[in-house]
N, C-alpha and C. Protein backbone atom coordinates (compact mmCIF):
# COMPACT_ATOMS: atom_id res chain seq x y z
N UNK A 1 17.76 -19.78 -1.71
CA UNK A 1 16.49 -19.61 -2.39
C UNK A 1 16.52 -18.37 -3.29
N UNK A 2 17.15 -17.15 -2.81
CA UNK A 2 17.37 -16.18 -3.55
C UNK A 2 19.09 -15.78 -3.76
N UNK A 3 19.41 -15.51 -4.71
CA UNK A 3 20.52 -14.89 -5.00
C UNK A 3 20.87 -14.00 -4.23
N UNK A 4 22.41 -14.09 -4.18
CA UNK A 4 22.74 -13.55 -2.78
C UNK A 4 23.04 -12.45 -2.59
N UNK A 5 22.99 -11.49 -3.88
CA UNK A 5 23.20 -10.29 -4.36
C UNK A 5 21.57 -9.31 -3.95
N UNK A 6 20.75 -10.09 -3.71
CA UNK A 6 19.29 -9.44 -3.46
C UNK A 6 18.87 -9.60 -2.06
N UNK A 7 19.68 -10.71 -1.07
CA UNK A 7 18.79 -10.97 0.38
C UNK A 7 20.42 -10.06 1.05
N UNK A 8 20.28 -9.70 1.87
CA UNK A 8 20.97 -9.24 3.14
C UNK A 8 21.08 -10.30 3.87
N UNK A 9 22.46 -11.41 4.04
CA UNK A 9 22.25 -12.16 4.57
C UNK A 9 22.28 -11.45 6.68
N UNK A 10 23.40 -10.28 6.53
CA UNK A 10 23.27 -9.93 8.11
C UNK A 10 21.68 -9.71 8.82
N UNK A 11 21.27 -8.54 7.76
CA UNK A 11 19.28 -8.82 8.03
C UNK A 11 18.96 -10.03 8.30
N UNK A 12 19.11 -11.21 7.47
CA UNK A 12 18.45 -12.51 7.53
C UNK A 12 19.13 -13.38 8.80
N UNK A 13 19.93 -13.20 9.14
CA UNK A 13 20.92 -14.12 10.29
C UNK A 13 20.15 -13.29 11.68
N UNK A 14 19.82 -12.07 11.37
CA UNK A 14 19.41 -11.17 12.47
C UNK A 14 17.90 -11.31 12.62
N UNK A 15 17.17 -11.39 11.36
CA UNK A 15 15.65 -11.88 11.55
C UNK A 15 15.47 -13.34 11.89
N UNK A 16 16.65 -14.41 11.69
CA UNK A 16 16.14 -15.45 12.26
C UNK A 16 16.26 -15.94 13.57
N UNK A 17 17.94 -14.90 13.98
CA UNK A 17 18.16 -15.67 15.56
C UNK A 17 17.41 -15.04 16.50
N UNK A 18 16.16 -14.10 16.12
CA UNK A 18 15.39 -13.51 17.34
C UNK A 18 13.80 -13.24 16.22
N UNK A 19 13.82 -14.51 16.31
CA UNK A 19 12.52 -14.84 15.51
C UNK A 19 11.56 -16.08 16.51
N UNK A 20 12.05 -15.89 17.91
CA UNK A 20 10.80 -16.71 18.62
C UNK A 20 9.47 -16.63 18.35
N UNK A 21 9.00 -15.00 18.61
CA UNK A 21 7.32 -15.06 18.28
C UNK A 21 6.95 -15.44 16.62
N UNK A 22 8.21 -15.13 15.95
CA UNK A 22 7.51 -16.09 14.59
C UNK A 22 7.20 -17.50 14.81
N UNK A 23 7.97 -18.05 14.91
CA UNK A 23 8.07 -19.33 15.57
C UNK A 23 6.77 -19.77 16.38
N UNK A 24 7.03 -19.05 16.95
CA UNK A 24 5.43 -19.57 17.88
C UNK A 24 4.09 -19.03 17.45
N UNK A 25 4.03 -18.88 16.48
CA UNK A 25 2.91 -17.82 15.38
C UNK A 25 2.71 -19.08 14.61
N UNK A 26 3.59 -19.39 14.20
CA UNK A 26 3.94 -20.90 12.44
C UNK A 26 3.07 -21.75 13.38
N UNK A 27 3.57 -22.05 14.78
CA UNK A 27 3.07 -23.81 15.14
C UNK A 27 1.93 -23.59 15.66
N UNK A 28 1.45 -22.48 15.87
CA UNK A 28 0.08 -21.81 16.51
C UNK A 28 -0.61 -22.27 15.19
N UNK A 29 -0.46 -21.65 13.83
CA UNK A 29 -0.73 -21.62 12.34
C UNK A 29 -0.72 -23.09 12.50
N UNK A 30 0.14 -23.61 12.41
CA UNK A 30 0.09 -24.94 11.82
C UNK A 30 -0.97 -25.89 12.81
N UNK A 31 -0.64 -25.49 13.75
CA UNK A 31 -2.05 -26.36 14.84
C UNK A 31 -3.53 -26.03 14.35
N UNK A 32 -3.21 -24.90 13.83
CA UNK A 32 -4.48 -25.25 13.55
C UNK A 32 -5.07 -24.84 11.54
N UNK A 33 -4.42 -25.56 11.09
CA UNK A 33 -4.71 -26.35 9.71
C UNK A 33 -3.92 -25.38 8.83
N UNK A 34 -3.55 -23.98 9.02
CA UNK A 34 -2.95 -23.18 7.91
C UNK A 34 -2.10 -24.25 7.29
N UNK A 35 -1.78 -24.39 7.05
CA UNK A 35 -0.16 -24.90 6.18
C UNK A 35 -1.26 -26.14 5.31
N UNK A 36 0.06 -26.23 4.47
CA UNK A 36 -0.79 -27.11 3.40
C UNK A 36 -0.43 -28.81 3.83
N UNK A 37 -1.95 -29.34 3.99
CA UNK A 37 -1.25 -31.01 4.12
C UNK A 37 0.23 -31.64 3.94
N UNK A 38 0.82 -32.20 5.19
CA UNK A 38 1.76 -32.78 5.24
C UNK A 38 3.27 -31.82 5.49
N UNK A 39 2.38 -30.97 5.37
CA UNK A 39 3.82 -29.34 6.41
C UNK A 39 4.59 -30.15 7.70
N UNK A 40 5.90 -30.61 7.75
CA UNK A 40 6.35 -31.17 8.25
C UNK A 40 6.91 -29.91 9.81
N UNK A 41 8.26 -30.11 9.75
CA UNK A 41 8.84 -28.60 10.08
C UNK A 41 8.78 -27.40 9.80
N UNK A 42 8.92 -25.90 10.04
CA UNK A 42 8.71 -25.21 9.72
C UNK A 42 9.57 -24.30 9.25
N UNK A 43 11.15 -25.03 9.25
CA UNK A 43 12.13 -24.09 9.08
C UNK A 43 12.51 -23.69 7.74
N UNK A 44 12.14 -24.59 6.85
CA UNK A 44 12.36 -23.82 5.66
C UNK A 44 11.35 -22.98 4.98
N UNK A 45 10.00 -23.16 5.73
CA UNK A 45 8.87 -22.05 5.31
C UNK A 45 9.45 -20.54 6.41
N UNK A 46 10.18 -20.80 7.17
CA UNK A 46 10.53 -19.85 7.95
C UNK A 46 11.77 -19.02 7.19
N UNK A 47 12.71 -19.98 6.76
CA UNK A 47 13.53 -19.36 6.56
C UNK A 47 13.41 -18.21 4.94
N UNK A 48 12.38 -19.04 4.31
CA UNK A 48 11.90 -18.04 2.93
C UNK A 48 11.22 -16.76 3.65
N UNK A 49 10.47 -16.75 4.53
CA UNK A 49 10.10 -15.27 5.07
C UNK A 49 10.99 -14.65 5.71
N UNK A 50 11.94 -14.93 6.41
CA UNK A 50 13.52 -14.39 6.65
C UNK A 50 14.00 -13.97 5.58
N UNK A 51 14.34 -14.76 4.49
CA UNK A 51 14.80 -13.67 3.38
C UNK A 51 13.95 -12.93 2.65
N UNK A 52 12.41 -13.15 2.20
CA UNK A 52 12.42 -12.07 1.65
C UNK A 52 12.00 -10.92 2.89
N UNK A 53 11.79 -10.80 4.28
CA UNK A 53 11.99 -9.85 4.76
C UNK A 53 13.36 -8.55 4.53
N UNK A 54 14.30 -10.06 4.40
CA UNK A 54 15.59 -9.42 3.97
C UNK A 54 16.20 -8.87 2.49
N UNK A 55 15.33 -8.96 1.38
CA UNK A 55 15.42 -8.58 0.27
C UNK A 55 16.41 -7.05 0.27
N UNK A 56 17.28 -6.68 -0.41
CA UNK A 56 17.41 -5.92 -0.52
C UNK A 56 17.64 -5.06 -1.98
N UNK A 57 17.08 -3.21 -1.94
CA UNK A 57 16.84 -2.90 -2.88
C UNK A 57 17.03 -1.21 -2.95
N UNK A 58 16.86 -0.47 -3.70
CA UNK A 58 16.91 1.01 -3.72
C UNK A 58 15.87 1.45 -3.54
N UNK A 59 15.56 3.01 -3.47
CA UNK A 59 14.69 3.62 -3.28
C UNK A 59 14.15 3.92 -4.75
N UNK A 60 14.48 4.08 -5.71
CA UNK A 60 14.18 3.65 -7.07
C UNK A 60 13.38 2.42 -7.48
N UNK A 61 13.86 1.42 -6.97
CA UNK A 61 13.46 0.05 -7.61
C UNK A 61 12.43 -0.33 -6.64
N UNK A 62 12.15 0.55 -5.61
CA UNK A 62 10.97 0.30 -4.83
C UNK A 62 10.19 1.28 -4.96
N UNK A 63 10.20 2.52 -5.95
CA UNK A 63 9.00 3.32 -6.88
C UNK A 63 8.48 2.38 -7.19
N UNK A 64 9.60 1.66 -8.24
CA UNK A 64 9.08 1.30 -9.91
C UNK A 64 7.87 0.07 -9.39
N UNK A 65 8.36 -0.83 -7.83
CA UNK A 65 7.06 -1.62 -7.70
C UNK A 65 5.80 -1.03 -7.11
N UNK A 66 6.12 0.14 -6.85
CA UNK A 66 4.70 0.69 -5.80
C UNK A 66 3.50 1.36 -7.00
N UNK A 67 4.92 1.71 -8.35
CA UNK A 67 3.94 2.17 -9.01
C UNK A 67 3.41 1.19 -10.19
N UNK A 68 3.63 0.18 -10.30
CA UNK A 68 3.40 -1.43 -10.60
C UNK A 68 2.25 -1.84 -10.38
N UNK A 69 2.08 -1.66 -8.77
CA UNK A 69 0.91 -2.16 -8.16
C UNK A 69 0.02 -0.95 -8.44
N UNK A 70 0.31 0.42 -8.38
CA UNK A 70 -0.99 1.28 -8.56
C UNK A 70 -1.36 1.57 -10.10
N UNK A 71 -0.57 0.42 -10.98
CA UNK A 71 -0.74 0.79 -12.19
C UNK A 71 -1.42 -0.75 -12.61
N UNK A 72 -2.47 -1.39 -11.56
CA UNK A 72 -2.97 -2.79 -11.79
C UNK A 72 -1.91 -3.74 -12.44
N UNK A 73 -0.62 -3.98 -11.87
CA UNK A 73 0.06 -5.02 -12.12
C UNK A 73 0.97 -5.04 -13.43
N UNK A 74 0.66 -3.43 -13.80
CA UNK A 74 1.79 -3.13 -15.16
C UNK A 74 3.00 -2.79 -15.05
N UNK A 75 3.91 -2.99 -14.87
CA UNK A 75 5.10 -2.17 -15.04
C UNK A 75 5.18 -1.19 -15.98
N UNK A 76 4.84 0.27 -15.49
CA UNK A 76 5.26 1.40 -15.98
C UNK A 76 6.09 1.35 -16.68
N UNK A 77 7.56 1.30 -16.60
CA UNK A 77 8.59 1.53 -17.09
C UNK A 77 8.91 0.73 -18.80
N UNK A 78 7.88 -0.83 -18.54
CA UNK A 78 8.57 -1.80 -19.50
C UNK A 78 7.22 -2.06 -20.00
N UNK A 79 5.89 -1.63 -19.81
CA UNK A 79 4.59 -1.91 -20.35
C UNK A 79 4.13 -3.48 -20.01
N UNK A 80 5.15 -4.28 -18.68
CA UNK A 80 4.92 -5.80 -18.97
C UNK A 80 4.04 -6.20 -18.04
N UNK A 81 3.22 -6.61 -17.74
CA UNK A 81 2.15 -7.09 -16.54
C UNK A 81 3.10 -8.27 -15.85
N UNK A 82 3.62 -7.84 -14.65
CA UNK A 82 3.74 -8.70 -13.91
C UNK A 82 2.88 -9.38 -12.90
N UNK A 83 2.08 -8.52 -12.33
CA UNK A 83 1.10 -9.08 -11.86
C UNK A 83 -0.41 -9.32 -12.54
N UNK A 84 -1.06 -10.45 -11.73
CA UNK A 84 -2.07 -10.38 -12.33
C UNK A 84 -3.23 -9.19 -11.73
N UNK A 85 -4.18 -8.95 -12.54
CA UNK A 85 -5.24 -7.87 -11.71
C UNK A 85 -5.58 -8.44 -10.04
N UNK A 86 -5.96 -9.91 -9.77
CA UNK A 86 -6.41 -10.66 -9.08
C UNK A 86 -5.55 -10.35 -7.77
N UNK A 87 -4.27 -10.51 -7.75
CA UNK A 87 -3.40 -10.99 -7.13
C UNK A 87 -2.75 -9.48 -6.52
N UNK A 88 -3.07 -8.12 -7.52
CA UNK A 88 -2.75 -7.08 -7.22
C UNK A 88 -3.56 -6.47 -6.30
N UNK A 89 -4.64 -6.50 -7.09
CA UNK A 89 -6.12 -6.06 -5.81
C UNK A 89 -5.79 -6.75 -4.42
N UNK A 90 -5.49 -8.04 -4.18
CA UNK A 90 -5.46 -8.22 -3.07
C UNK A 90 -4.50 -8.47 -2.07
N UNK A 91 -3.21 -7.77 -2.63
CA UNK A 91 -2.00 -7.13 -2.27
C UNK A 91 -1.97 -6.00 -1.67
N UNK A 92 -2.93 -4.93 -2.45
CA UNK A 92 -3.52 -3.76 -2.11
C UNK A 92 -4.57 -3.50 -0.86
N UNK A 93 -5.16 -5.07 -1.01
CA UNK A 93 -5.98 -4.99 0.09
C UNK A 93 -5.60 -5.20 1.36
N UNK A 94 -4.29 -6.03 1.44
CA UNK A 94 -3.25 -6.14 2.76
C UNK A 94 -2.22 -4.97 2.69
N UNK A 95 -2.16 -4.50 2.39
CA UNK A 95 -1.69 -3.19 2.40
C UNK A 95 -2.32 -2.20 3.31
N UNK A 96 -3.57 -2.04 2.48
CA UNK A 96 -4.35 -1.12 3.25
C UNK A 96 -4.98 -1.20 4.67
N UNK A 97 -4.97 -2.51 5.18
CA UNK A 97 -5.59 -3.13 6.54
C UNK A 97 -4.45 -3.19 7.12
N UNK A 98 -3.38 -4.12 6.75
CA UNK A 98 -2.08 -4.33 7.78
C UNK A 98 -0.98 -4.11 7.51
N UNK A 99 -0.52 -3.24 6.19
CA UNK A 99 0.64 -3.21 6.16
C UNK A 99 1.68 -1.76 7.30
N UNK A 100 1.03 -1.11 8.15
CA UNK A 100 1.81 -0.13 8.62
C UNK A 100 1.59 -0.76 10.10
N UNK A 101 2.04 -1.96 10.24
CA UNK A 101 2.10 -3.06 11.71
C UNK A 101 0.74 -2.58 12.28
N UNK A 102 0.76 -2.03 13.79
CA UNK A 102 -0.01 -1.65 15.07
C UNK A 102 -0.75 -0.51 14.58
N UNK A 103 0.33 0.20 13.58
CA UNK A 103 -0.48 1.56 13.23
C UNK A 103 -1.24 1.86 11.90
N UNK A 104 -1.83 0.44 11.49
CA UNK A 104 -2.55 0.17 10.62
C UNK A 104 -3.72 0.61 9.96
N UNK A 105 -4.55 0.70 11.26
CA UNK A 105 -6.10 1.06 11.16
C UNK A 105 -5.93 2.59 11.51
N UNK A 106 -5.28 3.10 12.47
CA UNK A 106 -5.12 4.46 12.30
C UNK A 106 -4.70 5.37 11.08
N UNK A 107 -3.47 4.63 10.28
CA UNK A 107 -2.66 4.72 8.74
C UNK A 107 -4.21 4.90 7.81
N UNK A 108 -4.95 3.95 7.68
CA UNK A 108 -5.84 3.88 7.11
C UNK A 108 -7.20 4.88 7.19
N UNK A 109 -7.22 5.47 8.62
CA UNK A 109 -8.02 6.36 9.21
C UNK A 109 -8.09 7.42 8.61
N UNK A 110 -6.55 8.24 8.86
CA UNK A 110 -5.75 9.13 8.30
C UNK A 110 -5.53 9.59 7.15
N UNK A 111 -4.78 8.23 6.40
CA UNK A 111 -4.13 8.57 5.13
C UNK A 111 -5.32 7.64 4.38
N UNK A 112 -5.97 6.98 4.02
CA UNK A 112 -6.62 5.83 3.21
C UNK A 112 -5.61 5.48 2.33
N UNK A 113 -4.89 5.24 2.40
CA UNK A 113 -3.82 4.71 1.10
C UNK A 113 -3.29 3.20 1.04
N UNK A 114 -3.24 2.95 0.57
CA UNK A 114 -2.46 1.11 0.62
C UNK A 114 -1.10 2.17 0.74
N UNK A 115 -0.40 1.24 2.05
CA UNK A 115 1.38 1.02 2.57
C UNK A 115 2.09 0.70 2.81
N UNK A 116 3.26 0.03 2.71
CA UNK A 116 3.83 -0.78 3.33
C UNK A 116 5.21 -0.38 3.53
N UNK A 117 5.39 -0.49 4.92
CA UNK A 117 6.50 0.21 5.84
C UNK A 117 7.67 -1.13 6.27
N UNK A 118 8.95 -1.15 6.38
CA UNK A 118 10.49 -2.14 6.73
C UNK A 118 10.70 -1.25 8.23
N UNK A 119 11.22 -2.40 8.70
CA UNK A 119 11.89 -1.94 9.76
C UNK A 119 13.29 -1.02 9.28
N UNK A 120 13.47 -1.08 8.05
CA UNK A 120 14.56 -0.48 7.39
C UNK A 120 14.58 0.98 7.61
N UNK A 121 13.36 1.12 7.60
CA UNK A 121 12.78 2.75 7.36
C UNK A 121 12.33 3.30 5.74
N UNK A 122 12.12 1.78 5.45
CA UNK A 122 11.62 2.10 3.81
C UNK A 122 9.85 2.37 4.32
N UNK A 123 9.33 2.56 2.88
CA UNK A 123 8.30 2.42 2.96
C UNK A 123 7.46 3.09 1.51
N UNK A 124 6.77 1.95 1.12
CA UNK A 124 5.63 2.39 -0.02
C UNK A 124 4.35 2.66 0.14
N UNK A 125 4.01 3.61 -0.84
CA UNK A 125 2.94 3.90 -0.70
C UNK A 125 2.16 4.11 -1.80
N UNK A 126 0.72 3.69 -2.30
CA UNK A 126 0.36 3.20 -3.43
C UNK A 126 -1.41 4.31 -3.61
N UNK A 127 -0.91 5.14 -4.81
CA UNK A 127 -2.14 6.04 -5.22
C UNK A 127 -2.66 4.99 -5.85
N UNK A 128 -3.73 4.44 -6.26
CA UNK A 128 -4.22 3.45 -7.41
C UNK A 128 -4.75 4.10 -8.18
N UNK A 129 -3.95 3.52 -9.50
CA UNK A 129 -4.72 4.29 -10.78
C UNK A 129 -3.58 5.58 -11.25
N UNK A 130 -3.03 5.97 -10.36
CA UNK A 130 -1.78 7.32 -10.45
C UNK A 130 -0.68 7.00 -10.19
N UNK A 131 -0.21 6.84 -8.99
CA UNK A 131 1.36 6.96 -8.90
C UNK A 131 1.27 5.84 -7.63
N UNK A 132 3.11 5.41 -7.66
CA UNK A 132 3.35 4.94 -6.60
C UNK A 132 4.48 5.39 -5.89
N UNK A 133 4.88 5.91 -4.71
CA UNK A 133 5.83 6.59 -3.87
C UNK A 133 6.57 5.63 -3.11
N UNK A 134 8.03 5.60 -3.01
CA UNK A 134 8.81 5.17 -2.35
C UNK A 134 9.69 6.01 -1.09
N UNK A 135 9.61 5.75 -0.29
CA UNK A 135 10.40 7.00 0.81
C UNK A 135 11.16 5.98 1.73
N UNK A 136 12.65 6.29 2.30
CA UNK A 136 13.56 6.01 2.43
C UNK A 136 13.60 7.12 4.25
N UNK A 137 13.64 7.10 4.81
CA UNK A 137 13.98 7.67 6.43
C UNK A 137 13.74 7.13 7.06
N UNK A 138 14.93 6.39 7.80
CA UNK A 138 15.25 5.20 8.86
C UNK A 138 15.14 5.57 10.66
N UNK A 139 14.57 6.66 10.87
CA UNK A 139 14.08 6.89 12.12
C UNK A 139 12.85 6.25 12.13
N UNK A 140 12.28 5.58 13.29
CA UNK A 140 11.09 4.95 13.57
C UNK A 140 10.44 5.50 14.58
N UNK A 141 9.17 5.10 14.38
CA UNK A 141 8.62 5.51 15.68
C UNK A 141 8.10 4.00 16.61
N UNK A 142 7.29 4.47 17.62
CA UNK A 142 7.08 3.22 18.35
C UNK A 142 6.57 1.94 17.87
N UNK A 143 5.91 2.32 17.03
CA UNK A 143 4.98 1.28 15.80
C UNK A 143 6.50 0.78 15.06
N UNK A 144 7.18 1.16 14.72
CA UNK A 144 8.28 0.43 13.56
C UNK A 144 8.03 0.57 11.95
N UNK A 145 7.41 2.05 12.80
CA UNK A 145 7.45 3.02 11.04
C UNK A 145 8.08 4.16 10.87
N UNK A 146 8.49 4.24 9.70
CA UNK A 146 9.24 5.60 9.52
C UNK A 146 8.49 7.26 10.22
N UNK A 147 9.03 7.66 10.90
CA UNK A 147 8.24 9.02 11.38
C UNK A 147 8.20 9.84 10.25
N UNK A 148 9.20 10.24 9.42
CA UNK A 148 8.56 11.10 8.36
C UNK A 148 8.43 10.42 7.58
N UNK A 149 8.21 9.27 7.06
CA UNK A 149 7.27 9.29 5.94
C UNK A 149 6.00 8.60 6.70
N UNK A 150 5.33 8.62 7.90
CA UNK A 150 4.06 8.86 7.83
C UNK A 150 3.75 9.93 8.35
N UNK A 151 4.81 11.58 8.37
CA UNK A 151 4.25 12.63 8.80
C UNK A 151 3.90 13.03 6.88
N UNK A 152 5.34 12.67 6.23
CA UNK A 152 4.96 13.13 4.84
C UNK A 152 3.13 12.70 4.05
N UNK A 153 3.27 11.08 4.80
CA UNK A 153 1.66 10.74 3.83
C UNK A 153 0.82 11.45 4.72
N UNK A 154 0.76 11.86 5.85
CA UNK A 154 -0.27 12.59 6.08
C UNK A 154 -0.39 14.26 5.83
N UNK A 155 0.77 14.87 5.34
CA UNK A 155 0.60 16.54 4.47
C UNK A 155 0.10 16.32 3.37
N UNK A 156 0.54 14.92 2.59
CA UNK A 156 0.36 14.69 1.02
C UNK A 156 -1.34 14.62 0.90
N UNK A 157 -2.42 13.99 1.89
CA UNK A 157 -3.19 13.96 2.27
C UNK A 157 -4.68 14.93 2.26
N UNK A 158 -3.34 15.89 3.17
CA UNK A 158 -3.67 17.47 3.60
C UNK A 158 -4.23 18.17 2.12
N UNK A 159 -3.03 17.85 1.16
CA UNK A 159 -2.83 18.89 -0.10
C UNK A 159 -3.82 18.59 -1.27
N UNK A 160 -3.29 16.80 -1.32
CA UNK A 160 -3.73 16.10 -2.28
C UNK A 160 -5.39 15.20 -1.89
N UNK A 161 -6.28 15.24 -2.71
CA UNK A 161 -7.87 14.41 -2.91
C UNK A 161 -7.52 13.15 -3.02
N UNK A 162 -6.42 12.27 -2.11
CA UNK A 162 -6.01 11.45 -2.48
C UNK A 162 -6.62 10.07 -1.65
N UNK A 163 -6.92 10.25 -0.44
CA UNK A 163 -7.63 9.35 0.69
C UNK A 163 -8.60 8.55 0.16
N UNK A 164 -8.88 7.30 0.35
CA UNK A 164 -9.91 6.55 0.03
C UNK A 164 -11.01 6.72 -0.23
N UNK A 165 -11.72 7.97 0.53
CA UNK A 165 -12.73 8.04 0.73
C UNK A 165 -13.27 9.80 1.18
N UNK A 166 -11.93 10.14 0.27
CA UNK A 166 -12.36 11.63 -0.37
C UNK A 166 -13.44 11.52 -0.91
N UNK A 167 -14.77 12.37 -0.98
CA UNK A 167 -15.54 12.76 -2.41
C UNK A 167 -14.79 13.16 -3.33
N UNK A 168 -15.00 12.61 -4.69
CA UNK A 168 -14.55 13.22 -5.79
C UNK A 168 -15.87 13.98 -6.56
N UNK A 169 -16.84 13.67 -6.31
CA UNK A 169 -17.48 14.43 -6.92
C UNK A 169 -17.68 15.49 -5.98
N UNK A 170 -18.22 15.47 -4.72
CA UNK A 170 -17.85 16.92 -4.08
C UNK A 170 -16.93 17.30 -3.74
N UNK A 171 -15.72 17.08 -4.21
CA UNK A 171 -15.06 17.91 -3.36
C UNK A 171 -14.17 18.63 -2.44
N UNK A 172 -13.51 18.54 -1.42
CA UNK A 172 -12.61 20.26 -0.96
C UNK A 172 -12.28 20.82 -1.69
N UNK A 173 -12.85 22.11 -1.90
CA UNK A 173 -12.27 22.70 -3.30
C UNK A 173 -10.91 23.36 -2.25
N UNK A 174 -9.86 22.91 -1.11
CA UNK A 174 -8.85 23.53 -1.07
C UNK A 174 -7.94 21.89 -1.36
N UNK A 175 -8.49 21.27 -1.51
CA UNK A 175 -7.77 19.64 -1.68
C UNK A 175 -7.60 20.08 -3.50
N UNK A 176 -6.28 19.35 -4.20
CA UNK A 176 -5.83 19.14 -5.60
C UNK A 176 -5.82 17.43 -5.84
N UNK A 177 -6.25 17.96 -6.53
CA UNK A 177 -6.70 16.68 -7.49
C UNK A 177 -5.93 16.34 -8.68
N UNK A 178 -4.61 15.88 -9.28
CA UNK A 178 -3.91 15.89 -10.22
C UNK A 178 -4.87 15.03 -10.81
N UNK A 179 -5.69 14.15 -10.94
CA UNK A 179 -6.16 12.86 -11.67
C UNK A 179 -7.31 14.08 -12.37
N UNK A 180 -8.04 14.69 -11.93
CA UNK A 180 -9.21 15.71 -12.75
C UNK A 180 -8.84 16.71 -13.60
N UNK A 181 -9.21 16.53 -15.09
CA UNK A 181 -8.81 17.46 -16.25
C UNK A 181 -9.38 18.42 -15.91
N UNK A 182 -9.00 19.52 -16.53
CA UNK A 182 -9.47 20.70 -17.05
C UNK A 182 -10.80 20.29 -17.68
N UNK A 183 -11.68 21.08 -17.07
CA UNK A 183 -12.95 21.25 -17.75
C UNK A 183 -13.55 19.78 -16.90
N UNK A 184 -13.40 19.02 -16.35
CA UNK A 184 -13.77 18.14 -15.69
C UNK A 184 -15.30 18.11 -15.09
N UNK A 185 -14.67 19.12 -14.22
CA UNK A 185 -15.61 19.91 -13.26
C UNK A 185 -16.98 20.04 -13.51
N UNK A 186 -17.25 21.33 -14.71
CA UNK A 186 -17.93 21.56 -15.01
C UNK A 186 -18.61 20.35 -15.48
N UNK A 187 -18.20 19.72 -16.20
CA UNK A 187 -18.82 18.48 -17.38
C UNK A 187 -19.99 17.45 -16.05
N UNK A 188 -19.15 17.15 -15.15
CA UNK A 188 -20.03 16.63 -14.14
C UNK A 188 -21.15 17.33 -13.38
N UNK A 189 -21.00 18.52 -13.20
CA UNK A 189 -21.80 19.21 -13.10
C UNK A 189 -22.78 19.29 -13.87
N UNK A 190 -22.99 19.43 -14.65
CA UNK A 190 -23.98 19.23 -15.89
C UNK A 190 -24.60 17.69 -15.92
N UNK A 191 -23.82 16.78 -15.88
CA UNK A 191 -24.84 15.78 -15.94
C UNK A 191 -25.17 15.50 -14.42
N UNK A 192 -24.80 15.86 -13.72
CA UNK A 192 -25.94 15.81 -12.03
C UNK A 192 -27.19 16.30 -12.18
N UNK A 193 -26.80 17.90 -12.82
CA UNK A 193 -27.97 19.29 -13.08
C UNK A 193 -28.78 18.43 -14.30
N UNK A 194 -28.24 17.26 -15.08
CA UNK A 194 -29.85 16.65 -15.98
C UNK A 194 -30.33 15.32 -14.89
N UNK A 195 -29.28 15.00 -14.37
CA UNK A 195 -29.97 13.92 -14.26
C UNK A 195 -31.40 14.33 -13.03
N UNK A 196 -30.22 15.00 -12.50
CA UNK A 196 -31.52 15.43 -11.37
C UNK A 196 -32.68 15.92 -12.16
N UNK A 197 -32.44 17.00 -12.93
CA UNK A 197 -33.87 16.78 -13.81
C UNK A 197 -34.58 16.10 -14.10
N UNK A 198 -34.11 14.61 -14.77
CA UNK A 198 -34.60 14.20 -15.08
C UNK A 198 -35.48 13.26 -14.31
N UNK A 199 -34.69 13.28 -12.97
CA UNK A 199 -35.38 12.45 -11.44
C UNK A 199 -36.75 13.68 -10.96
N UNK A 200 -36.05 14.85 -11.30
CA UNK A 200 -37.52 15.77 -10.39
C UNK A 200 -36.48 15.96 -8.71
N UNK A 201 -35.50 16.06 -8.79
CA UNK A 201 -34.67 16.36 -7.63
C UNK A 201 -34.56 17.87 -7.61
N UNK A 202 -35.35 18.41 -7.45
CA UNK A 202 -35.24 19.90 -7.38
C UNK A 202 -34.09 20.44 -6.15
N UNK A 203 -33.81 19.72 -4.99
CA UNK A 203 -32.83 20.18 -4.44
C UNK A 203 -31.54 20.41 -5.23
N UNK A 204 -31.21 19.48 -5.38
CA UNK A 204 -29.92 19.08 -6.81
C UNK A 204 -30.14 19.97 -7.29
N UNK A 205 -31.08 20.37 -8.41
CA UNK A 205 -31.19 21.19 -9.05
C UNK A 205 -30.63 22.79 -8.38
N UNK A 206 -31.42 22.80 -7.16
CA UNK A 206 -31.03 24.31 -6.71
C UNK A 206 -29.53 24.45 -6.34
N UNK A 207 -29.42 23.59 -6.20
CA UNK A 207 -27.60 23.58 -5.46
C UNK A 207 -26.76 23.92 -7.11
């Protein structure tokens, strides 16, 4: 299905001969209606998620897609939309719920970032709108994620206004913000200080 220069066939021989709970996940799925009318067997829908589990690639060429996806489906590098907006958003959105396995909702707690972590010890991680990060350290932890790169996304965190659900208009003034110009600041400030005027928000105002 894929060229053989891109799947790892030892990965793929190794994800399929101890692939029971997939297996019993598909016919669970398929019992009850996932698959599309007339899904016979399941081994060749099995065996396409065996390889691209097994895809293989650099730590480079897995920037250029992280920052793909945080660049709404553009390729940075070549200006070409590979993805569509549609299809990116909601790539991003499995990302952010399940892509760091067990340690998902905590990942998300923590870091708010769309991620997605290999048993390889790869793992992306997606600013939207800014950058996308690729990190490479093949120690795991119990979850079957890289330990430093989810000790790294959580300093980057620390430093950077980067979390989902940072204020940007208020705030840590010890958090950096690369996405806010010069003179930014102020400019918003000013239209809070009218609008509230113009509401009669005198708290606003005093602040």
């Amino acid at each position: 299905m894929f060229p053989s220069g891109y799947t790892g066939i030892i990965r793929f021989l190794s994800e399929r001969d101890t692939a029971d709970r997939n297996y019993a996940l598909s016919y669970y799925m398929k019992e009850n209606k996932c698959f599309p009318p007339g899904t016979q067997g399941l081994r060749e829908e099995l065996d396409l998620y065996f390889q691209l589990c097994s895809l293989e690639t650099t730590c480079e060429t897995a920037a250029v897609m992280a920052a793909t996806l945080a660049n709404g489906g553009v390729c940075p590098l070549t200006d070409e939309l590979c993805i569509q907006p549609r299809p990116c958003r909601d790539v991003l959105s499995l990302m952010y719920s399940c892509g760091m396995y067990d340690f998902s909702g905590k990942f998300a707690f923590q870091v708010g970032l769309p991620a997605k972590s290999g048993v390889s010890g790869v793992m992306i991680v997606v600013v939207p709108n800014l950058m996308g990060i690729a990190l490479f350290a093949p120690p795991l932890d119990k979850m079957g994620n890289s330990t430093k790169g989810v000790a790294f996304c959580q300093k980057l965190i620390e430093y950077f206004n980067f979390h989902n659900y940072d204020s940007l208009l208020h705030a840590d003034s010890k958090k950096h913000d690369p996405r806010r110009r010069i003179g930014n600041r102020d400019t918003e400030l000013v239209v809070s200080l009218l609008f509230a005027a113009k509401n009669g928000d005198f708290d606003v105002v005093r602040r």
